[in-house]
N, C-alpha and C. Protein backbone atom coordinates (compact mmCIF):
# COMPACT_ATOMS: atom_id res chain seq x y z
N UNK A 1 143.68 -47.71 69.61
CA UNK A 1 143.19 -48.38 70.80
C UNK A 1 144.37 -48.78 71.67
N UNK A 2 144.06 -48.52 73.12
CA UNK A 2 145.04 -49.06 74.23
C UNK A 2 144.98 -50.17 74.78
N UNK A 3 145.92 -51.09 74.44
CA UNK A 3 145.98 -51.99 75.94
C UNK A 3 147.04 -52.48 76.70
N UNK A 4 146.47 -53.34 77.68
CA UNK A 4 147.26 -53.24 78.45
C UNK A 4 148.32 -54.23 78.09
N UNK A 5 149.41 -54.32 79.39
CA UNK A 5 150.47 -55.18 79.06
C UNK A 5 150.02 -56.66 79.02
N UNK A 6 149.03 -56.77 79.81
CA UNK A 6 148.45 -58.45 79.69
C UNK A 6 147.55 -58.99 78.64
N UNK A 7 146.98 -57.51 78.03
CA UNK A 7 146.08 -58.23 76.93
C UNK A 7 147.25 -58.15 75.82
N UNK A 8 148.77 -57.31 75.26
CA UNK A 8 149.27 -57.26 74.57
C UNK A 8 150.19 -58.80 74.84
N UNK A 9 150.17 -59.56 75.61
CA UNK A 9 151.01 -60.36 75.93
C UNK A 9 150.41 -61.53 76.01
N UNK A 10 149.11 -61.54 75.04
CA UNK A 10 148.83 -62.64 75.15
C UNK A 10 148.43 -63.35 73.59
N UNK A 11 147.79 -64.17 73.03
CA UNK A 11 148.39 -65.08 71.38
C UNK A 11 146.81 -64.86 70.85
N UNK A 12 146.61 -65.35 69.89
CA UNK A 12 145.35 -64.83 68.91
C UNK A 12 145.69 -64.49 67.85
N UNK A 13 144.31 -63.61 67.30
CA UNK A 13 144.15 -63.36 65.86
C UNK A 13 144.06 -61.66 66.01
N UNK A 14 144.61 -61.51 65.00
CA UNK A 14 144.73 -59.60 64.90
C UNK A 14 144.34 -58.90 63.65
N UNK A 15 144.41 -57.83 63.75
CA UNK A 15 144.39 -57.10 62.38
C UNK A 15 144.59 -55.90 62.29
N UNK A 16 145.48 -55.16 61.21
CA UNK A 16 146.23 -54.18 61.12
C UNK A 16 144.86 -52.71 59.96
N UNK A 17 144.66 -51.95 60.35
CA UNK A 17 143.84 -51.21 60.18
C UNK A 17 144.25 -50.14 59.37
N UNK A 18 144.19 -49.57 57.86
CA UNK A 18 144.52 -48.45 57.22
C UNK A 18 143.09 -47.07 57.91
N UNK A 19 144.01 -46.97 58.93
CA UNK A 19 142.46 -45.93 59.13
C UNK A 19 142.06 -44.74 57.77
N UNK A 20 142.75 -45.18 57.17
CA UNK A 20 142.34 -43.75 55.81
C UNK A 20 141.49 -44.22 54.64
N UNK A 21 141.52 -45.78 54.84
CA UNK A 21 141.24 -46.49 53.95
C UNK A 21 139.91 -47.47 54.14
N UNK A 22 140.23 -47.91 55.57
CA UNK A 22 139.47 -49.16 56.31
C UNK A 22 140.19 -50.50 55.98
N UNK A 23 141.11 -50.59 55.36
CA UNK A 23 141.64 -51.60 54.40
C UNK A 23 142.69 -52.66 55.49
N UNK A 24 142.45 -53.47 55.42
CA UNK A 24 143.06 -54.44 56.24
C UNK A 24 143.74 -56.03 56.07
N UNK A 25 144.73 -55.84 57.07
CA UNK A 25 146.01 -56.90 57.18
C UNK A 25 145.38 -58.03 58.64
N UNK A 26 144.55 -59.09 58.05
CA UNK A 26 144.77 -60.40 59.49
C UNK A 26 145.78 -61.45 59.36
N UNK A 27 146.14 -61.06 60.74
CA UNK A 27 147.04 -62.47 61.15
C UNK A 27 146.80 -63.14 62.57
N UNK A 28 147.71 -63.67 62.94
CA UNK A 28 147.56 -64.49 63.95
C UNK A 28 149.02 -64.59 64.73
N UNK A 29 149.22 -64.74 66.19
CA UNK A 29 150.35 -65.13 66.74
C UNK A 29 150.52 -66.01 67.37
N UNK A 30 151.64 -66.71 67.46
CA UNK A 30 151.76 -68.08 68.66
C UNK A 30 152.55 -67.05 69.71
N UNK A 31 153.10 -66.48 69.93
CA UNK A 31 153.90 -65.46 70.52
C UNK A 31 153.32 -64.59 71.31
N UNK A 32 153.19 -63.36 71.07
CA UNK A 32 152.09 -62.12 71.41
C UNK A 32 151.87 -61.48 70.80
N UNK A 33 150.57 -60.51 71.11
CA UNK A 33 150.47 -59.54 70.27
C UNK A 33 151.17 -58.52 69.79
N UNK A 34 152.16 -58.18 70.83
CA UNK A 34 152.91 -56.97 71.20
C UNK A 34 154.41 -57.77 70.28
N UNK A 35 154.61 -58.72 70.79
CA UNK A 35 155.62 -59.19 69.91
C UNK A 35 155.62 -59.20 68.37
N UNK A 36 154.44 -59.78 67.62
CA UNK A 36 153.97 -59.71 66.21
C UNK A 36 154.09 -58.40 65.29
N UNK A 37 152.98 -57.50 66.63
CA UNK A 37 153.24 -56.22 65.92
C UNK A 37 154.66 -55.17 65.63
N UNK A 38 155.26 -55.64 66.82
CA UNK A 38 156.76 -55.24 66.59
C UNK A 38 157.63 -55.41 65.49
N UNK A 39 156.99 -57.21 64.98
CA UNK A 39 157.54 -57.47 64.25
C UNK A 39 157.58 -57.14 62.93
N UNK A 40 156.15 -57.07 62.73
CA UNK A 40 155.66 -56.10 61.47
C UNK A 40 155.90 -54.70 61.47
N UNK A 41 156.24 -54.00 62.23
CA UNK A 41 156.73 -52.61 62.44
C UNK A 41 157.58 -52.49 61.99
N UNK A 42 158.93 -53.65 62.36
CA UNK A 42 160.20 -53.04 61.96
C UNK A 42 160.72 -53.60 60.60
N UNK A 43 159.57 -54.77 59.78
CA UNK A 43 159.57 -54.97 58.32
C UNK A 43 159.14 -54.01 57.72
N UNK A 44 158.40 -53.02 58.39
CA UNK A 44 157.83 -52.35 57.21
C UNK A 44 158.52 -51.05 57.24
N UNK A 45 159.00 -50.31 58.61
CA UNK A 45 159.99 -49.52 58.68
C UNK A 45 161.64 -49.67 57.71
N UNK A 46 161.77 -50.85 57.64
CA UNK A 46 162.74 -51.39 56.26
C UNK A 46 162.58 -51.80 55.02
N UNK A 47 161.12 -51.18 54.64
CA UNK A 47 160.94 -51.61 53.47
C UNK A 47 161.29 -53.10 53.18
N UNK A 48 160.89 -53.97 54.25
CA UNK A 48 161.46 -55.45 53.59
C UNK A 48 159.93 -56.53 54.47
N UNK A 49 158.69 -55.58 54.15
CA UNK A 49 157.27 -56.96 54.68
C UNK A 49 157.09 -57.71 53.33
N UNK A 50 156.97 -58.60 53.73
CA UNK A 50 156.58 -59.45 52.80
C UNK A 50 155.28 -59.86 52.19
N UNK A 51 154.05 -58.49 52.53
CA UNK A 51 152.93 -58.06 51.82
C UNK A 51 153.26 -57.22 51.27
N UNK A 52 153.66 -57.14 49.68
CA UNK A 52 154.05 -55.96 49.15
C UNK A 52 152.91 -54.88 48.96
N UNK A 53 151.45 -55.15 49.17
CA UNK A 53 150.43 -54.29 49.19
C UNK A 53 150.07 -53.19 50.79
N UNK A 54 150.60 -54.34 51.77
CA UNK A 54 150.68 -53.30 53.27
C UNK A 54 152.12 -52.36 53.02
N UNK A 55 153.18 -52.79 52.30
CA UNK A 55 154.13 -52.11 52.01
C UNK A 55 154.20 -50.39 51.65
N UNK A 56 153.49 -51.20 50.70
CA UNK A 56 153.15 -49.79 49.48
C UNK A 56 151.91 -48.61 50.37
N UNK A 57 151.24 -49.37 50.68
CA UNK A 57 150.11 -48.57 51.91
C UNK A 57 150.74 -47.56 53.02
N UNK A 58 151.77 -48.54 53.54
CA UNK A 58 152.45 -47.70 54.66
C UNK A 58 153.33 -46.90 54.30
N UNK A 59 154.08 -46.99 53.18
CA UNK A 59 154.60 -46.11 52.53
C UNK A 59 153.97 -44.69 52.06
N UNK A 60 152.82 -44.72 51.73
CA UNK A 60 152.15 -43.72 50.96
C UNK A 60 151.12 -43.07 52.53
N UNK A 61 150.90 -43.97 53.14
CA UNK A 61 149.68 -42.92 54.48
C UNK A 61 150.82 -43.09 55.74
N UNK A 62 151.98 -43.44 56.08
CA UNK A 62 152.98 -43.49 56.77
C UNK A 62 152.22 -44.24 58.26
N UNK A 63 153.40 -44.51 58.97
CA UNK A 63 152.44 -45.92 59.88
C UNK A 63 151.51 -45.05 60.84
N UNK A 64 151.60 -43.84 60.97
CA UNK A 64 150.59 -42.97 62.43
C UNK A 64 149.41 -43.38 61.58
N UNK A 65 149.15 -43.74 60.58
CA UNK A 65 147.73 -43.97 59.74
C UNK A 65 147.10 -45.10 60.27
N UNK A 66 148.20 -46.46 60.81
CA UNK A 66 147.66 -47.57 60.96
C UNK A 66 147.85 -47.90 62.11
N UNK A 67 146.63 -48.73 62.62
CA UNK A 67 146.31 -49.40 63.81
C UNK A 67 146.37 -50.57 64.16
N UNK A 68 146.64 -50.96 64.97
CA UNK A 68 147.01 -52.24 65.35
C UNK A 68 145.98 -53.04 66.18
N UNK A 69 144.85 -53.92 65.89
CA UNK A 69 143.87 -54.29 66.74
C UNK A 69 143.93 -55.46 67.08
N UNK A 70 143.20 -56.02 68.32
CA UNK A 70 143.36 -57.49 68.90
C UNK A 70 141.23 -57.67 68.48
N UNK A 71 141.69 -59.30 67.56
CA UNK A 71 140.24 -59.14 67.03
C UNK A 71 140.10 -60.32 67.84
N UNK A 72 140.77 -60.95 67.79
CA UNK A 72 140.53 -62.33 69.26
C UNK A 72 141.35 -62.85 70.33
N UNK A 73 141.33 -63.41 71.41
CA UNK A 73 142.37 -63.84 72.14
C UNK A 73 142.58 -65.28 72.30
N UNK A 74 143.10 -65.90 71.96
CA UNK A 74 143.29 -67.50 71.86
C UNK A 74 144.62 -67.73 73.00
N UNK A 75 143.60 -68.34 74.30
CA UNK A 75 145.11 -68.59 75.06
C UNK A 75 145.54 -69.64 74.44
N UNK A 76 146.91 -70.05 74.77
CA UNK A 76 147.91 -71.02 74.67
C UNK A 76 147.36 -72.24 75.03
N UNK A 77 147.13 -72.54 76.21
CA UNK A 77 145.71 -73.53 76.78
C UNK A 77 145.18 -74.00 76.14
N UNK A 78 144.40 -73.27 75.15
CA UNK A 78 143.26 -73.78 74.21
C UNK A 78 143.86 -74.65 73.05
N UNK A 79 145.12 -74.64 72.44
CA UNK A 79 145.55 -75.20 71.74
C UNK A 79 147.05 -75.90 72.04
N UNK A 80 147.34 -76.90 71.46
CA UNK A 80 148.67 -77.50 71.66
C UNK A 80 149.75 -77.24 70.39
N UNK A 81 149.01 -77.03 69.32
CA UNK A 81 150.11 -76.63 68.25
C UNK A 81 149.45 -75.44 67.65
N UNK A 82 150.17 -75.00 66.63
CA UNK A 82 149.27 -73.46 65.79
C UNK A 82 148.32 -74.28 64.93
N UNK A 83 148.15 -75.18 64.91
CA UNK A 83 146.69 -75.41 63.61
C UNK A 83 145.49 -75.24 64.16
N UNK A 84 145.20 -74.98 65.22
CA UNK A 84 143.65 -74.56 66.15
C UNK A 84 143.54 -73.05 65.41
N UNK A 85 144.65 -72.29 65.92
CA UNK A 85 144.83 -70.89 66.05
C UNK A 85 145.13 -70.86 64.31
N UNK A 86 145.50 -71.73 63.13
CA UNK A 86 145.21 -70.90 62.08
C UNK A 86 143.88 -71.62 61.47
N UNK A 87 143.64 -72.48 62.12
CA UNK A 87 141.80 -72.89 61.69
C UNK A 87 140.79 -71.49 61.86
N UNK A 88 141.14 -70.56 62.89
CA UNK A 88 140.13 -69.49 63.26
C UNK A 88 140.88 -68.43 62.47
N UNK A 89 141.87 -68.21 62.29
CA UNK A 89 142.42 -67.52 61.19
C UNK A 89 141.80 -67.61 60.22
N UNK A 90 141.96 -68.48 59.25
CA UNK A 90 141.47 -68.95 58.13
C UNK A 90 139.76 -68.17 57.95
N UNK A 91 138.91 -69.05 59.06
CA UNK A 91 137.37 -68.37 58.99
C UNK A 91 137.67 -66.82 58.88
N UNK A 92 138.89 -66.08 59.56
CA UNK A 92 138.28 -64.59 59.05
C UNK A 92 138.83 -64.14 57.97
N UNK A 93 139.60 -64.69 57.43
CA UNK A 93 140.63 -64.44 56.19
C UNK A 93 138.98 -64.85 55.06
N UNK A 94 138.77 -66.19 55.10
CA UNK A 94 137.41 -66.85 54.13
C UNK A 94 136.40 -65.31 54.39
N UNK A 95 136.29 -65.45 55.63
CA UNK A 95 134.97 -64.27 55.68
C UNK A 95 135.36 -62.45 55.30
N UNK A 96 136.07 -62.43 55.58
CA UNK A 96 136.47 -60.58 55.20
C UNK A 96 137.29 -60.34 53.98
N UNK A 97 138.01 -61.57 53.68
CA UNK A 97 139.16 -61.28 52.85
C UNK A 97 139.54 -60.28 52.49
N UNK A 98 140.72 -60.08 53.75
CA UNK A 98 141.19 -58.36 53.95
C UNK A 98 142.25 -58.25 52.53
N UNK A 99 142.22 -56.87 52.37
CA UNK A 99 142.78 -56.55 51.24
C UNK A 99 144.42 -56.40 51.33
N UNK A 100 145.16 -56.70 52.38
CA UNK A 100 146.51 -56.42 52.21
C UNK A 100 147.39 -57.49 52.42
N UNK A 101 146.28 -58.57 52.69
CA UNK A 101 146.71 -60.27 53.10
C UNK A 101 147.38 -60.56 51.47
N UNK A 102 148.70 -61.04 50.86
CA UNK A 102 148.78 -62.15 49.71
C UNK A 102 148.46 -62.91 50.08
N UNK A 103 148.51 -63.84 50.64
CA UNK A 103 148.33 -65.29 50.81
C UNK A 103 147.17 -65.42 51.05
N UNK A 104 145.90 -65.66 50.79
CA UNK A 104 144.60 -66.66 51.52
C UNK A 104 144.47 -67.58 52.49
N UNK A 105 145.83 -68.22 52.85
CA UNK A 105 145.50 -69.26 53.31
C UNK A 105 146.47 -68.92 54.72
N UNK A 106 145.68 -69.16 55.90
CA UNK A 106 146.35 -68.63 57.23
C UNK A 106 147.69 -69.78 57.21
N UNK A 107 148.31 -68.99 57.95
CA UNK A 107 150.15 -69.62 57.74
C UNK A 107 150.70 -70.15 57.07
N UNK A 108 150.00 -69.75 55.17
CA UNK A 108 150.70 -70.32 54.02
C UNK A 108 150.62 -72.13 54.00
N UNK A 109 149.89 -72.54 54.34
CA UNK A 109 150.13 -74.01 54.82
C UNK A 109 149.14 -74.31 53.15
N UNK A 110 149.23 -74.45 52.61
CA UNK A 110 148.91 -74.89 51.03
C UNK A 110 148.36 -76.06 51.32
N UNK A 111 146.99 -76.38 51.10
CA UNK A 111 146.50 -77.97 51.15
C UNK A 111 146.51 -78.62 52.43
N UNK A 112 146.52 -77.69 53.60
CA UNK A 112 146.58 -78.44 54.54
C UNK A 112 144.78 -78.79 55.01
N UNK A 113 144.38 -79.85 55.67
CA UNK A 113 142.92 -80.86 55.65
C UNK A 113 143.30 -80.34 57.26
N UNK A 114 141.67 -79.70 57.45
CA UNK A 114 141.37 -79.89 59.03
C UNK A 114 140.55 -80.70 59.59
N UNK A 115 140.45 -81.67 60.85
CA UNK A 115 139.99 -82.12 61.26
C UNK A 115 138.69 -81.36 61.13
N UNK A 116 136.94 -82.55 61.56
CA UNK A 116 135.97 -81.66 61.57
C UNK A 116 135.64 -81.26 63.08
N UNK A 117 136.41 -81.54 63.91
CA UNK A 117 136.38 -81.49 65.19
C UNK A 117 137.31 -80.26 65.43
N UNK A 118 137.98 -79.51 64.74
CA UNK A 118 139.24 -78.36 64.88
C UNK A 118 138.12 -77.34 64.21
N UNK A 119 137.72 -77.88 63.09
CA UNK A 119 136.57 -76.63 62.34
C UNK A 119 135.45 -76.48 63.64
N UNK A 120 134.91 -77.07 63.79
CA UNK A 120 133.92 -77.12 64.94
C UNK A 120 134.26 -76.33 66.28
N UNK A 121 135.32 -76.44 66.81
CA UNK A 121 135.89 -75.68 67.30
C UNK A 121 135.75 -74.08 67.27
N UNK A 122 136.57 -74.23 65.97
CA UNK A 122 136.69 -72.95 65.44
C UNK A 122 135.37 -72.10 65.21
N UNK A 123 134.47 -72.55 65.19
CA UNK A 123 133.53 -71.79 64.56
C UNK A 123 132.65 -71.65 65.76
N UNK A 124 132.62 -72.54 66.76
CA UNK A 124 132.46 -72.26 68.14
C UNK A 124 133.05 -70.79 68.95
N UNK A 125 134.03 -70.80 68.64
CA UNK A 125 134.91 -69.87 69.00
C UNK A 125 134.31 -68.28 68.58
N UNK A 126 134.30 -68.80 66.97
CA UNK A 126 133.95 -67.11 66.46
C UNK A 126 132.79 -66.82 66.94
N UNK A 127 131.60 -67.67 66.59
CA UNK A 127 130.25 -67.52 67.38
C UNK A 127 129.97 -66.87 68.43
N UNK A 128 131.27 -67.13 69.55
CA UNK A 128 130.71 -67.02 71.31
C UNK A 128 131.53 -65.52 70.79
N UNK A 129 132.68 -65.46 70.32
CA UNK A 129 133.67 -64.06 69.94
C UNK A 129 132.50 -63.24 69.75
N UNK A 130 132.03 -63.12 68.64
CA UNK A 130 130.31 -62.28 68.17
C UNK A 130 129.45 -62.08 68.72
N UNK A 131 129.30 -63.33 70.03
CA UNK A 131 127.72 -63.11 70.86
C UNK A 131 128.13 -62.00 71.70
N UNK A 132 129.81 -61.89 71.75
CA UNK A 132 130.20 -60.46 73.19
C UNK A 132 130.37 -59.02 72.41
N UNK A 133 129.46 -59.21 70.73
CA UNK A 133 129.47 -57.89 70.36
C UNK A 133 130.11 -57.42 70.10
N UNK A 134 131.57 -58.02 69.51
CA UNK A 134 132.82 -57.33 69.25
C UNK A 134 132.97 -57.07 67.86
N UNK A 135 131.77 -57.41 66.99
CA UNK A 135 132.09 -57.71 65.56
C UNK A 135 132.64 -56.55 64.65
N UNK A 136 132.23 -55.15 65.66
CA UNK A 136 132.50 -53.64 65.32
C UNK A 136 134.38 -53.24 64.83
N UNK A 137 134.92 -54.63 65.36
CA UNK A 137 136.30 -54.11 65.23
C UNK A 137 136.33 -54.82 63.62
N UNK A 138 136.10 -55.26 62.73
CA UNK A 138 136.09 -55.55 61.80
C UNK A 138 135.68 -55.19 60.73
N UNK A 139 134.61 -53.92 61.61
CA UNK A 139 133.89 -52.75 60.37
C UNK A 139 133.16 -54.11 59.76
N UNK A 140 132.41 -53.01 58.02
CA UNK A 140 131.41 -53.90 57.51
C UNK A 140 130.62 -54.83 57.35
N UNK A 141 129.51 -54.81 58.36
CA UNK A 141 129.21 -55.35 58.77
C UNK A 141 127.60 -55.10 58.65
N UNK A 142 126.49 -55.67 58.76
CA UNK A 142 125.33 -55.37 58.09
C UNK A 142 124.44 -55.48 59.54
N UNK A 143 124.12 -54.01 60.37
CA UNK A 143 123.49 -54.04 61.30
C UNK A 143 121.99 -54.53 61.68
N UNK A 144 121.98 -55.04 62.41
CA UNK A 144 120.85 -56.02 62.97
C UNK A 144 119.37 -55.80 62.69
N UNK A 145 119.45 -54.56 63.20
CA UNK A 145 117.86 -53.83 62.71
C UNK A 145 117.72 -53.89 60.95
N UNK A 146 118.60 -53.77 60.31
CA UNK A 146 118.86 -53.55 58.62
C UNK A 146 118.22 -55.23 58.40
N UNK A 147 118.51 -55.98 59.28
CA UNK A 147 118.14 -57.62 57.98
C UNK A 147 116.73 -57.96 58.86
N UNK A 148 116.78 -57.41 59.85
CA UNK A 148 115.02 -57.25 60.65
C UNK A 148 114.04 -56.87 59.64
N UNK A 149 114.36 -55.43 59.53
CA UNK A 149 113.30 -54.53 58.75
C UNK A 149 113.54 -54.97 57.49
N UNK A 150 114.40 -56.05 56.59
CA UNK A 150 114.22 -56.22 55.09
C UNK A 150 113.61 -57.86 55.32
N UNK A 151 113.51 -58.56 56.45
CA UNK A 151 112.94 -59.48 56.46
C UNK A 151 111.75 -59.15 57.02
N UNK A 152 111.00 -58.66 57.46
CA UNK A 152 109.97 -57.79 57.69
C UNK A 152 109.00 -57.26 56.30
N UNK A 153 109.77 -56.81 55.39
CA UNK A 153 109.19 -56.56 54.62
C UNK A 153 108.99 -57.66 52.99
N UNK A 154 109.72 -58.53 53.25
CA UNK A 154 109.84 -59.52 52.30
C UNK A 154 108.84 -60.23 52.29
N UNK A 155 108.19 -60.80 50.99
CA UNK A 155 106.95 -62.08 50.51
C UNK A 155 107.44 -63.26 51.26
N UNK A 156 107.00 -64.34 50.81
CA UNK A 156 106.57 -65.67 51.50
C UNK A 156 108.34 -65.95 50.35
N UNK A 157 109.20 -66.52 51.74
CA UNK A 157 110.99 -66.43 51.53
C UNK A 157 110.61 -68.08 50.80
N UNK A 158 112.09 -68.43 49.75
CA UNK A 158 112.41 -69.80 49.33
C UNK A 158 114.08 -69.83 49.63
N UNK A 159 114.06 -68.93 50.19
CA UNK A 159 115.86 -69.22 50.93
C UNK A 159 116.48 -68.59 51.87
N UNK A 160 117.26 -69.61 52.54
CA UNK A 160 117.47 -69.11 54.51
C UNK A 160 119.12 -69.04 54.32
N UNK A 161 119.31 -68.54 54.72
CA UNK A 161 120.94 -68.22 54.98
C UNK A 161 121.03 -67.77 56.36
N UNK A 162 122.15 -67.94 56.84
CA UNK A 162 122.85 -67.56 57.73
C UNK A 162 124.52 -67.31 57.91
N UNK A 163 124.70 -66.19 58.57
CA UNK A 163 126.12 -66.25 58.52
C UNK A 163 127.25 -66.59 59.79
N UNK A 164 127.95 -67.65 59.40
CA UNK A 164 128.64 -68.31 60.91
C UNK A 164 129.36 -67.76 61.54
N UNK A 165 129.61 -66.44 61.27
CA UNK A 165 130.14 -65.53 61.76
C UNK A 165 129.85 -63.88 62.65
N UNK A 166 128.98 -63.77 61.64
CA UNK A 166 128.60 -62.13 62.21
C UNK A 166 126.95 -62.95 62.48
N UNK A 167 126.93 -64.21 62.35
CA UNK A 167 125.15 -64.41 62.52
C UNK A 167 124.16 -64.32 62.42
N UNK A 168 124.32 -63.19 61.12
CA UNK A 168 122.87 -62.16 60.46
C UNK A 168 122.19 -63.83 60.04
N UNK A 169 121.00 -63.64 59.74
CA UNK A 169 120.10 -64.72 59.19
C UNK A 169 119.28 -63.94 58.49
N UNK A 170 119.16 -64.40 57.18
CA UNK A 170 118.12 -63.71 56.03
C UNK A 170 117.45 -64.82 55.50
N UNK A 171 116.05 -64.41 54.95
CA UNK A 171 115.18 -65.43 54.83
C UNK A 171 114.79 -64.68 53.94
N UNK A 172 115.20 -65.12 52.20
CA UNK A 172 114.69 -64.12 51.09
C UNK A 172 113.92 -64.92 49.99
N UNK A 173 113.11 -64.52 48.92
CA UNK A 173 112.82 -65.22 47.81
C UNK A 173 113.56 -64.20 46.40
N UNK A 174 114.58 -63.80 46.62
CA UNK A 174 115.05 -63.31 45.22
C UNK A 174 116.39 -63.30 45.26
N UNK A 175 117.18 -64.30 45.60
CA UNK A 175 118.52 -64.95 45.32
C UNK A 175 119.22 -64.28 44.35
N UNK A 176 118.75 -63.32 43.07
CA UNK A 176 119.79 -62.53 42.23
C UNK A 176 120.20 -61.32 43.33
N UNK A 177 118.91 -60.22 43.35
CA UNK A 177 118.88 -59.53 44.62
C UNK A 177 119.80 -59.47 45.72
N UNK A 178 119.98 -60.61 46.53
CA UNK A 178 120.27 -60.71 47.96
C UNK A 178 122.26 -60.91 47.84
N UNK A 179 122.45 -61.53 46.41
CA UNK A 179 123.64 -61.88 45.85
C UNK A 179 124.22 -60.54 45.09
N UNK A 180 123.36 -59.73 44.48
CA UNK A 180 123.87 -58.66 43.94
C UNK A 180 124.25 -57.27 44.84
N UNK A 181 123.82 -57.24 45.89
CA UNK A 181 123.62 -56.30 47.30
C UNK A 181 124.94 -56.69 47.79
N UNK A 182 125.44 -58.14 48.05
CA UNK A 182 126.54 -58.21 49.11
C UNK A 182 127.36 -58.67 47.92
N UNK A 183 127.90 -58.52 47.12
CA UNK A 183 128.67 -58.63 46.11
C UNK A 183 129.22 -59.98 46.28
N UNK A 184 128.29 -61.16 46.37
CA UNK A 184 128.35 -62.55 46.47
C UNK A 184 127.72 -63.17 45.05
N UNK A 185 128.64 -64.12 44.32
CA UNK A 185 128.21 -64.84 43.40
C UNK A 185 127.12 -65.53 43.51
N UNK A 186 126.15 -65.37 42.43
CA UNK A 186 125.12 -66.51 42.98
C UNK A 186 124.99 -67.68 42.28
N UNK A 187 126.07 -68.52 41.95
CA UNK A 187 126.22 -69.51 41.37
C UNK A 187 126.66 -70.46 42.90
N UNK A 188 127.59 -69.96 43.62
CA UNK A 188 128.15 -70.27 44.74
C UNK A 188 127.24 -70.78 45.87
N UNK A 189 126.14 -69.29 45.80
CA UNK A 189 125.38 -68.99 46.74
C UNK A 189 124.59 -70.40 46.48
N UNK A 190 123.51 -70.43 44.82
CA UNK A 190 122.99 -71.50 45.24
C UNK A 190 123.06 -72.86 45.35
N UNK A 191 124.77 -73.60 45.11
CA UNK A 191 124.85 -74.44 45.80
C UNK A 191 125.37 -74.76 46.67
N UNK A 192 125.10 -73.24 48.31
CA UNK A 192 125.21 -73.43 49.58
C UNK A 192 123.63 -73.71 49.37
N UNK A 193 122.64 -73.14 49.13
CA UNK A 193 120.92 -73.35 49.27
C UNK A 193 120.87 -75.09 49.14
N UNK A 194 121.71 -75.34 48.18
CA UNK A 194 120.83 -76.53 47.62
C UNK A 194 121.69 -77.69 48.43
N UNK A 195 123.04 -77.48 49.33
CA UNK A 195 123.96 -78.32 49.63
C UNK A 195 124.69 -78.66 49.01
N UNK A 196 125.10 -78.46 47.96
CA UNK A 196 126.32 -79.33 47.03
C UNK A 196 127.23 -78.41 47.61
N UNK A 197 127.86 -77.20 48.30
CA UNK A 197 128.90 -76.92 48.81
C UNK A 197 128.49 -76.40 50.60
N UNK A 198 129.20 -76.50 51.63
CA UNK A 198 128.66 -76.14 52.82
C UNK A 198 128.51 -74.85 53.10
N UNK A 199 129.57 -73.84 52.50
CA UNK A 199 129.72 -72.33 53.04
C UNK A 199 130.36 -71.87 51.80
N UNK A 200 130.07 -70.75 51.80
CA UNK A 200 130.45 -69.40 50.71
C UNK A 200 130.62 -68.03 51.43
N UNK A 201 132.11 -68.19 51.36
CA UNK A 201 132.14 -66.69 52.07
C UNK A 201 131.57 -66.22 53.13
N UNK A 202 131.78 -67.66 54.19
CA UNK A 202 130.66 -67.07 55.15
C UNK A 202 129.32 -67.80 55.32
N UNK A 203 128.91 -67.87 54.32
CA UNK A 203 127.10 -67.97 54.39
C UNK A 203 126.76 -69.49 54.37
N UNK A 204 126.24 -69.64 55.16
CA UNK A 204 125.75 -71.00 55.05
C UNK A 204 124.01 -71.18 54.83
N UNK A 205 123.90 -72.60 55.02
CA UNK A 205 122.57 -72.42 54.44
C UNK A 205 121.64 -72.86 55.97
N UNK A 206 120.50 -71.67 56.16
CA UNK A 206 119.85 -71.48 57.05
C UNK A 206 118.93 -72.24 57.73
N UNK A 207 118.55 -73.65 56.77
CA UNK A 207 117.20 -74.19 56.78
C UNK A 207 117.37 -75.21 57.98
């Protein structure tokens, strides 16, 4: 994908694409896009990134394999320090958990507590990001008509989910089922149903 010098020059959340694979690297920049990716270019052109799994990837499908995508744009404006910009990090790291990320936790920040007004934010953000239909750059993703026509065909539901992200909403009565399909624990799952935890991977509870 092309862009231009103003959308490459501007800060957000990204992600690096094994097109051979689908397999993917998110991050985030305070900088630019164009700057970041440079930067990761010329770690991995030296054998010295510090994902030893994008390492080994680019090594073996060489970099014309991989793509470089802008999955959000976070002006500068919107935030005063990077903890806004790795709060929305974080939600896509929690929700996709790309396979070439080590770390889990956006900018390594170990134990760091977000305000519920920064989460709120954030999840504002991804929401309106999704309502403009962009969710396609992220691949896997469970198309609209697909949770229509299986809620359509489902008995009288005892559990609502929703997802705060891609926004699917399922309304099912067989919780092993619905957990064994999206390769989601359902120990997790049902105490997002019941409230003893708020979100799982995404899913919150619908009711």
């Amino acid at each position: 994908m092309t862009y231009t010098a103003d959308e490459l020059n501007q800060t957000g959340i990204y992600v690096i694409i094994n097109r051979d694979t689908g397999k993917r690297y998110i991050g985030s920049t305070t900088a630019s896009f164009r700057r970041r990716w440079d930067n990761h270019k010329r770690s991995l052109r030296t054998n010295k990134h510090h994902s030893t799994k994008l390492q080994r990837a680019w090594n073996k499908y060489t970099e014309f394999r991989f793509e470089f995508k802008i999955i959000e744009v976070v002006p500068k404006e919107e935030w005063t320090d990077n903890k806004y910009l790795l709060d929305i990090e974080q939600m896509y790291l929690d929700t996709y958990q790309p396979e070439y990320n080590i770390c889990k936790t956006a900018g390594s920040n170990l134990g760091l507590k977000r305000s519920k007004e920064t989460i709120e934010k954030g999840r504002a953000s991804l929401k309106n990001y999704y309502n403009n239909n962009n969710s396609h750059l992220l691949g896997k993703s469970i198309p609209p008509e697909q949770a229509i026509k299986s809620s359509l065909t489902q008995r009288p539901q005892s559990y609502s989910f929703m997802h705060k992200v891609t926004l699917e909403v399922c309304v099912i009565n067989n919780l092993s089922l619905f957990c064994r399909e999206r390769l989601l624990d359902k120990s997790n799952m049902s105490k997002v149903a019941n409230g003893r935890i708020k979100s799982y991977k995404g899913w919150i509870c619908g009711n």
